[in-house]
Protein backbone atom coordinates (compact mmCIF):
# COMPACT_ATOMS: atom_id res chain seq x y z
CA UNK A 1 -1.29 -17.78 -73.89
CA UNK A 2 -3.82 -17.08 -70.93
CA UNK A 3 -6.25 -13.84 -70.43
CA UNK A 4 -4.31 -12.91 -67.66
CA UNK A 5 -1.08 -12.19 -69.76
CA UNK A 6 -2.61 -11.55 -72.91
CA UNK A 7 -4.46 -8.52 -70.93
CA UNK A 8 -1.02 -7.20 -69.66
CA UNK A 9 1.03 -6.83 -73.47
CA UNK A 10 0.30 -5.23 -76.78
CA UNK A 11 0.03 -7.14 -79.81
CA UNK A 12 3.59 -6.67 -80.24
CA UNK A 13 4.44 -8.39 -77.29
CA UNK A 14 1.60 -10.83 -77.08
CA UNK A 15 2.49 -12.13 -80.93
CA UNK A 16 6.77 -12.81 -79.18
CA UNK A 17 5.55 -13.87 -76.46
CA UNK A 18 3.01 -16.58 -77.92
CA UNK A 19 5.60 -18.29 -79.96
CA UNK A 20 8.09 -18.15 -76.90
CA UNK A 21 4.95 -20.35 -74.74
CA UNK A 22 5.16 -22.57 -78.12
CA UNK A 23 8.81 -23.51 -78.10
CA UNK A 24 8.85 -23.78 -74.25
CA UNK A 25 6.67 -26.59 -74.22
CA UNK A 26 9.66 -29.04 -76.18
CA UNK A 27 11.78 -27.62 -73.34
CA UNK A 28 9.40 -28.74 -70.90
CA UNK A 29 9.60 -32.52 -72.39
CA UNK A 30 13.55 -31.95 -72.24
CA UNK A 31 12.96 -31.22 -68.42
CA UNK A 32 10.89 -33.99 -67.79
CA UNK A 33 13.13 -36.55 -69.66
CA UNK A 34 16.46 -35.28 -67.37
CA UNK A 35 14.90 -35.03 -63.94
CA UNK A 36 17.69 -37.07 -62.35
CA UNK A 37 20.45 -35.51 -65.14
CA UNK A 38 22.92 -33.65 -63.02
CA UNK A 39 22.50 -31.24 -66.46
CA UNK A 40 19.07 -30.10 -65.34
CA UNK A 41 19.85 -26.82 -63.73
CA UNK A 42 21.71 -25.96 -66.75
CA UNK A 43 18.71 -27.24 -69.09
CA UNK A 44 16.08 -24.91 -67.21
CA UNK A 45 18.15 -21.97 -67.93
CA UNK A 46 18.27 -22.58 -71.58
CA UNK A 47 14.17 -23.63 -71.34
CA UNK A 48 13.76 -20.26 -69.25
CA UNK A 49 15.94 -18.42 -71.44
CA UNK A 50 13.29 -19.50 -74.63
CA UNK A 51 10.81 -17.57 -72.89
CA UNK A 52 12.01 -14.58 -71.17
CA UNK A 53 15.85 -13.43 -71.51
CA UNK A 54 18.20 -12.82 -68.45
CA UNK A 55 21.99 -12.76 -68.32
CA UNK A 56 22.60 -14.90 -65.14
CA UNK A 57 21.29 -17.09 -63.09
CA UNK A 58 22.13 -19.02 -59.56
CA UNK A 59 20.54 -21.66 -57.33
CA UNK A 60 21.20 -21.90 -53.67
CA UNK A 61 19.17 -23.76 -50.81
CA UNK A 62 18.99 -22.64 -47.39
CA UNK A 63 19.38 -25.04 -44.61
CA UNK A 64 17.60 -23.99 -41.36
CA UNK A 65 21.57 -24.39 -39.45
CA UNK A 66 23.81 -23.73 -41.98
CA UNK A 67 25.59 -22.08 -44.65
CA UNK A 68 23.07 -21.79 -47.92
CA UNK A 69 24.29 -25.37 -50.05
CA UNK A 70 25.56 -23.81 -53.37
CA UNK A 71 23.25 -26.21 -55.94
CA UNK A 72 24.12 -24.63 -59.46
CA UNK A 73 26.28 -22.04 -61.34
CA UNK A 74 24.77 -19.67 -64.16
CA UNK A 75 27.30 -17.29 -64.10
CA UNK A 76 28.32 -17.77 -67.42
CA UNK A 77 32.02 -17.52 -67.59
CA UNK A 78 31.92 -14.47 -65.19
CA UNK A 79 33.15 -16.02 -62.02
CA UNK A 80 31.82 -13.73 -58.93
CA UNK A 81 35.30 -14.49 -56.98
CA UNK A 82 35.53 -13.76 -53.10
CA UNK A 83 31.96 -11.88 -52.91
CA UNK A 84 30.58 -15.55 -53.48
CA UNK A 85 33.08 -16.89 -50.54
CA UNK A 86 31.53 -14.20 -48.46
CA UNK A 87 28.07 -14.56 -49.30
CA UNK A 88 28.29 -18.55 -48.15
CA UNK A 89 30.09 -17.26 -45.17
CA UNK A 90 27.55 -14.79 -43.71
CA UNK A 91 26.60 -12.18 -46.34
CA UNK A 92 23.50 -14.08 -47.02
CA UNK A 93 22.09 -13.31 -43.68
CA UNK A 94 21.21 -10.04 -45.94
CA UNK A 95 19.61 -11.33 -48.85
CA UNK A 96 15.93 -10.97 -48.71
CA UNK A 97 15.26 -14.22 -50.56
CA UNK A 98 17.40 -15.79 -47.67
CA UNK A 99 14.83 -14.30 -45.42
CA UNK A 100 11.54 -15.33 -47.01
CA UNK A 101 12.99 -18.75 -47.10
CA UNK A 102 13.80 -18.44 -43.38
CA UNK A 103 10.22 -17.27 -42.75
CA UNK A 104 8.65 -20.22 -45.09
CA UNK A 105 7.19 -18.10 -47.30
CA UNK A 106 4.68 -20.18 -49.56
CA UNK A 107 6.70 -21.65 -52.47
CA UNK A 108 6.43 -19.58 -56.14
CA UNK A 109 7.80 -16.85 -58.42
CA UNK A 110 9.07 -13.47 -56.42
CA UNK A 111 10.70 -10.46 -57.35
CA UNK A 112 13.14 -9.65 -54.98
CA UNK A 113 11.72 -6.09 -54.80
CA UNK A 114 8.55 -7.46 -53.09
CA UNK A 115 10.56 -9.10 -50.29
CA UNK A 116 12.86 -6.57 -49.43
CA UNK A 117 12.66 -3.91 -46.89
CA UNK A 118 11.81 -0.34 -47.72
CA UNK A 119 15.50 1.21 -48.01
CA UNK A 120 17.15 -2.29 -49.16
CA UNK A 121 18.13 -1.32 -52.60
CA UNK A 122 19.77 2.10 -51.32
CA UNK A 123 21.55 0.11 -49.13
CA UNK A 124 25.13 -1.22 -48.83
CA UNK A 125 24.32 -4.65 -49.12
CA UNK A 126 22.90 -4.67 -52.57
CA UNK A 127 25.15 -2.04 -53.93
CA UNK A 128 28.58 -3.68 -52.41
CA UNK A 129 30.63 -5.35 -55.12
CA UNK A 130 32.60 -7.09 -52.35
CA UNK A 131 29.62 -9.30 -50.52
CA UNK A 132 27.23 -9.18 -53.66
CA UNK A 133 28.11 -12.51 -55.47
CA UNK A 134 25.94 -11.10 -58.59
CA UNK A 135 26.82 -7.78 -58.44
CA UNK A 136 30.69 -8.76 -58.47
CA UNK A 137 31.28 -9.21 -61.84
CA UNK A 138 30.00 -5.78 -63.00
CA UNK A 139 30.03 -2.48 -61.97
CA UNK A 140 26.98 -0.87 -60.16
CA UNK A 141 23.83 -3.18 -59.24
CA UNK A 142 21.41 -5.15 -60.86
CA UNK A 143 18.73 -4.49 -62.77
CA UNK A 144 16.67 -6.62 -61.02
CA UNK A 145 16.82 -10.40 -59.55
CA UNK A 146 13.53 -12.96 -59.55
CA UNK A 147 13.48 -16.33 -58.13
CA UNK A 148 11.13 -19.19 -58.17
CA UNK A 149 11.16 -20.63 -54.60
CA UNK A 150 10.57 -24.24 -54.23
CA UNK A 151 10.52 -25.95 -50.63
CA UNK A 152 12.57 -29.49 -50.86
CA UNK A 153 11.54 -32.61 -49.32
CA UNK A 154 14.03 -32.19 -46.45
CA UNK A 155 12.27 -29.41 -44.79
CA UNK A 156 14.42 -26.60 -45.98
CA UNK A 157 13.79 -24.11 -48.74
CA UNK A 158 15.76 -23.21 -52.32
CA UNK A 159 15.62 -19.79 -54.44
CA UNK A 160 16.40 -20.29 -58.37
CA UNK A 161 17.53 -16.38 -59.28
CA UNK A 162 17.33 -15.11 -62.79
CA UNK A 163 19.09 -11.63 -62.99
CA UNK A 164 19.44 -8.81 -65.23
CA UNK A 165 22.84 -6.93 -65.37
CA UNK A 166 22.58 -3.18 -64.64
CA UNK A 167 22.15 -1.16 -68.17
CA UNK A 168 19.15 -3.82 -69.30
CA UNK A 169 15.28 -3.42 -68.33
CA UNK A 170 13.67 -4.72 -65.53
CA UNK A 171 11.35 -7.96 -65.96
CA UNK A 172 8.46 -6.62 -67.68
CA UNK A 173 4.80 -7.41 -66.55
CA UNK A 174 4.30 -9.57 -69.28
CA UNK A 175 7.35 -11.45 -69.05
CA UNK A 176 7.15 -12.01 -65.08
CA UNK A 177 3.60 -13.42 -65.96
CA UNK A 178 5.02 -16.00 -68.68
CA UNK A 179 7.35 -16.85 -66.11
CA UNK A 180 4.80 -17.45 -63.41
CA UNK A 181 2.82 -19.64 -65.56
CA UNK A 182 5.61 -22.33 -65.67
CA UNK A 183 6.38 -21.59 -62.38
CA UNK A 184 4.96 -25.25 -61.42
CA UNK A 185 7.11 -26.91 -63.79
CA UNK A 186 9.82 -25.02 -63.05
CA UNK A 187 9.32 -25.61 -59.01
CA UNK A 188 8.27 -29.35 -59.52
CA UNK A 189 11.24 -29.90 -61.20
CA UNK A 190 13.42 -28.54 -58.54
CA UNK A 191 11.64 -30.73 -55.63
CA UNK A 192 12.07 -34.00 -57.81
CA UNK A 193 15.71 -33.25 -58.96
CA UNK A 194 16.60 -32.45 -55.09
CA UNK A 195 14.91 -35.13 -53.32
CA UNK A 196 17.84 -36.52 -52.08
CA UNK A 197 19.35 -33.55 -51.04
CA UNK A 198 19.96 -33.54 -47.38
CA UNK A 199 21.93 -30.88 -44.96
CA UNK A 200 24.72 -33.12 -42.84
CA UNK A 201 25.74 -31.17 -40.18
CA UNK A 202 29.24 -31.26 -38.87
CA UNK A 203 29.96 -32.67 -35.17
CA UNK A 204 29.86 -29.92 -32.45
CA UNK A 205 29.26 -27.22 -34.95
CA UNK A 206 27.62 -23.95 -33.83
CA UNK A 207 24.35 -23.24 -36.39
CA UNK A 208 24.46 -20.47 -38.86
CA UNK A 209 21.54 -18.97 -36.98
CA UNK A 210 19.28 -19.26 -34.19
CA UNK A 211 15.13 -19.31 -33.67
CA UNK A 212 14.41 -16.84 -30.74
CA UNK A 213 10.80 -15.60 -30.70
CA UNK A 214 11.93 -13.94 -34.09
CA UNK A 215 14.96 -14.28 -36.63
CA UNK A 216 18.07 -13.90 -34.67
CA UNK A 217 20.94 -14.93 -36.62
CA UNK A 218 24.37 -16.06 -34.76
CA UNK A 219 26.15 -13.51 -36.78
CA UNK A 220 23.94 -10.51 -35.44
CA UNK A 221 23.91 -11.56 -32.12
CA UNK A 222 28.10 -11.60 -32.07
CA UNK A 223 28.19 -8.57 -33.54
CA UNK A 224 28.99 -5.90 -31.30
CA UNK A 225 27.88 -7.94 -28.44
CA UNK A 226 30.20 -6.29 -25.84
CA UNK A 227 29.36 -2.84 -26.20
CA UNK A 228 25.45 -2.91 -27.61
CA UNK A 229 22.54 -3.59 -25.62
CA UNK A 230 20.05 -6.88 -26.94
CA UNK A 231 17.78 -3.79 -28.76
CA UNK A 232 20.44 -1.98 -30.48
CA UNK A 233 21.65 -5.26 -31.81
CA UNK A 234 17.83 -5.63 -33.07
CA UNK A 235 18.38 -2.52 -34.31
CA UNK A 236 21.67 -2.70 -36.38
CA UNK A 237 20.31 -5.91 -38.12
CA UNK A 238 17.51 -3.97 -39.24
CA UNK A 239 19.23 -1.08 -40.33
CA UNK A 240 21.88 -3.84 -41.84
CA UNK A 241 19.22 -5.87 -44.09
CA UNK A 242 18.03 -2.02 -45.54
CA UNK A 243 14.71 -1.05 -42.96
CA UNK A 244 14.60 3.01 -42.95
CA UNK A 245 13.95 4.59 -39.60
CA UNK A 246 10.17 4.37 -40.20
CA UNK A 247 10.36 1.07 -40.95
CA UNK A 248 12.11 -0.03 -37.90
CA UNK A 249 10.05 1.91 -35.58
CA UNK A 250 7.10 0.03 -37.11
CA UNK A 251 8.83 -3.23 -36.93
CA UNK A 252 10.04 -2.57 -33.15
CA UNK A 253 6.01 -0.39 -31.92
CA UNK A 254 8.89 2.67 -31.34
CA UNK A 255 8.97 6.06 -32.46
CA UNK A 256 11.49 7.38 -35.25
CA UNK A 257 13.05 9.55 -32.65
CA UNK A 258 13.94 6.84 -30.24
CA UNK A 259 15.42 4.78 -33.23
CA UNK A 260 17.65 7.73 -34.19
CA UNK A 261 18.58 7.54 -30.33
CA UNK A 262 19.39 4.38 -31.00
CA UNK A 263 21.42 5.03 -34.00
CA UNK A 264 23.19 7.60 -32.62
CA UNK A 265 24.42 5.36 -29.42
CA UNK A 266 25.39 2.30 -31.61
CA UNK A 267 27.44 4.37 -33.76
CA UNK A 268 29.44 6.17 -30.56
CA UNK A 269 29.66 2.88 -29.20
CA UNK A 270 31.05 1.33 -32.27
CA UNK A 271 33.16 4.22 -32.79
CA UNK A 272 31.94 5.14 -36.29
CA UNK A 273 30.47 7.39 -38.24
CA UNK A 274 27.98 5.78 -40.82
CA UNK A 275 26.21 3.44 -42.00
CA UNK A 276 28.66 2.21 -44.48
CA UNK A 277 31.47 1.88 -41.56
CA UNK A 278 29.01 -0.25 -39.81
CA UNK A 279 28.36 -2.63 -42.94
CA UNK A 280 32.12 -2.93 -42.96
CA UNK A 281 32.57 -3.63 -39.45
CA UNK A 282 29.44 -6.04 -39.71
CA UNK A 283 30.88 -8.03 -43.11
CA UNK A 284 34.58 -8.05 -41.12
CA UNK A 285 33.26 -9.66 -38.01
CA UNK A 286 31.65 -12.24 -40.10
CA UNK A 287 35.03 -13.40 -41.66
CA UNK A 288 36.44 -13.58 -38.49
C-alpha cells in the first residue's frame, strides 16, 4: 500500500484495503496470462471487483468518424434495452467521457464528475432513463461512473466505466486511489488486448462528427439548422451537454444576458418551452 493512499483512510480502511492490493496482484498474473483471451474484459472486472466494489461496468471506444465500437458488456444480466441503441446512435455526443476522448485527453483514471460541465448532472441527459444506457435499468441516476481511459494503437481513444447504482456511495478517496494505482495495468492491458482493433468505415458514409476550429458534431449542426443561426446552434449544444448560463458565456467571451437572449430566441424558434422539450426534440432528430 503506498503513502499516498495510506494518508487518505483510517486504519479501518487501510487494514481492507491492504489485503484487497494483496489478492489483486494473482489477478494481475490472470490478466497477463489472457491478454489475447476474448475473456479479458470480463477477467478485469472480477480483478477490479477484488479491490474496489461496483455493480456495473461497460467498455466502449470512440472512433474519430463514427459511432463509439461497443467492446464489452458488464451489465450483469440487466440488459439496458433501447437507451443503449440510442446511445450508439447519437446520445453519446453527450457523454462527457465521449468528449475528453474527442479532445485527447491524456490517458488514465477519471471520474466523470471532473469532466463534465458545471450543470451536467442536473441535466436531462444524465437523468433520462431513455438515452442513459446505465441509468436504464434502474430508476433515478447513478451514483457515480469512473473510467480508466486508454488511447489504442489505431489513433482513437476507449473509456472502461465502473458504476455505482443510485442508493450506494460514491467511490471513496481511498478506493479511487487503489484504483489509480493499477491504473497502468489496467490501461496496458486494454492497448495490448485491442491492438488489432481498427474502425472500417462504410463506403460514402457521412462521419458521426466533424473537426471545425472546435467540436462540432454532425448531429448538432442538423439540429435545428433551418430556423437557428450557426451561434444558437453553439449554444443549444452547450446547454444540451449540461453548461449553465455562466458557463456558456465563459465558454462563448458573452455575457449571461445575451445567452438568455439566446435562449429565449431558440426556444420561440423551436416552438418550445424548456429545456427538457428541447432534449426531446434534440434525441428525436437524432433517430431520424
Amino acid at each position: 500500500m503506498t503513502a499516498a493512499v495510506a494518508g487518505i483512510v483510517d486504519t479501518a480502511e487501510l487494514s481492507d484495503l491492504s489485503a484487497r492490493v494483496a489478492a489483486w496482484h494473482s489477478h494481475a498474473a490472470e490478466i497477463i496470462d489472457h491478454i489475447d483471451d476474448p475473456m479479458l474484459p470480463q477477467i478485469l472486472d472480477r480483478s477490479l471487483e477484488v479491490l474496489v466494489p461496483y455493480d456495473i461496468s461497460v467498455i466502449f471506444a470512440y472512433p474519430d468518424e463514427a459511432e463509439p465500437l461497443y467492446l464489452h458488456d458488464g451489465f450483469r444480466g440487466r440488459p439496458p434495452g433501447a437507451a443503449l441503441d440510442y446511445y450508439l446512435k447519437g446520445a453519446y455526443l453527450l457523454d462527457p467521457f465521449f468528449t475528453a476522448c474527442a479532445r485527447r485527453v491524456p490517458p488514465g483514471l477519471y471520474r466523470m464528475r471532473d469532466l463534465a460541465p458545471d450543470h451536467f448532472f442536473a441535466g436531462e441527459y444524465f437523468n433520462s432513463w431513455e438515452v442513459h444506457p446505465c441509468i436504464s435499468m434502474e430508476s433515478g441516476s447513478l451514483a457515480e461512473e469512473i473510467g480508466f481511459m486508454a488511447a489504442l494503437p489505431d489513433g482513437f481513444m476507449a473509456t472502461y466505466s465502473l458504476m455505482r447504482s443510485n442508493g450506494n456511495r460514491p467511490f471513496s478517496d481511498a478506493e479511487f486511489a487503489v484504483l489509480r494505482m493499477v491504473e497502468p495495468v489496467v490501461r496496458a492491458a486494454m492497448t495490448r488486448h485491442w491492438r488489432h482493433l481498427r474502425y472500417e468505415p462504410e463506403a460514402g458514409r457521412a462521419p458521426a462528427w466533424s473537426t471545425r476550429g472546435e467540436l462540432m458534431e454532425l448531429a448538432f449542426e442538423r439540429f435545428g439548422q433551418e430556423v437557428l443561426s450557426p451561434r444558437e446552434q453553439v449554444v443549444v449544444q452547450l446547454i444540451l451537454r449540461g453548461h449553465s448560463a455562466h458557463s456558456i458565456a465563459r465558454n462563448l467571451d458573452i455575457a449571461e444576458g445575451t445567452v438568455k437572449n439566446h435562449r429565449k430566441s431558440i426556444y420561440a424558434k423551436l416552438g418550445i418551452s424548456s429545456q427538457q422539450e428541447l432534449f426531446s426534440r434534440f434525441i428525436r432528430s437524432m433517430l431520424q
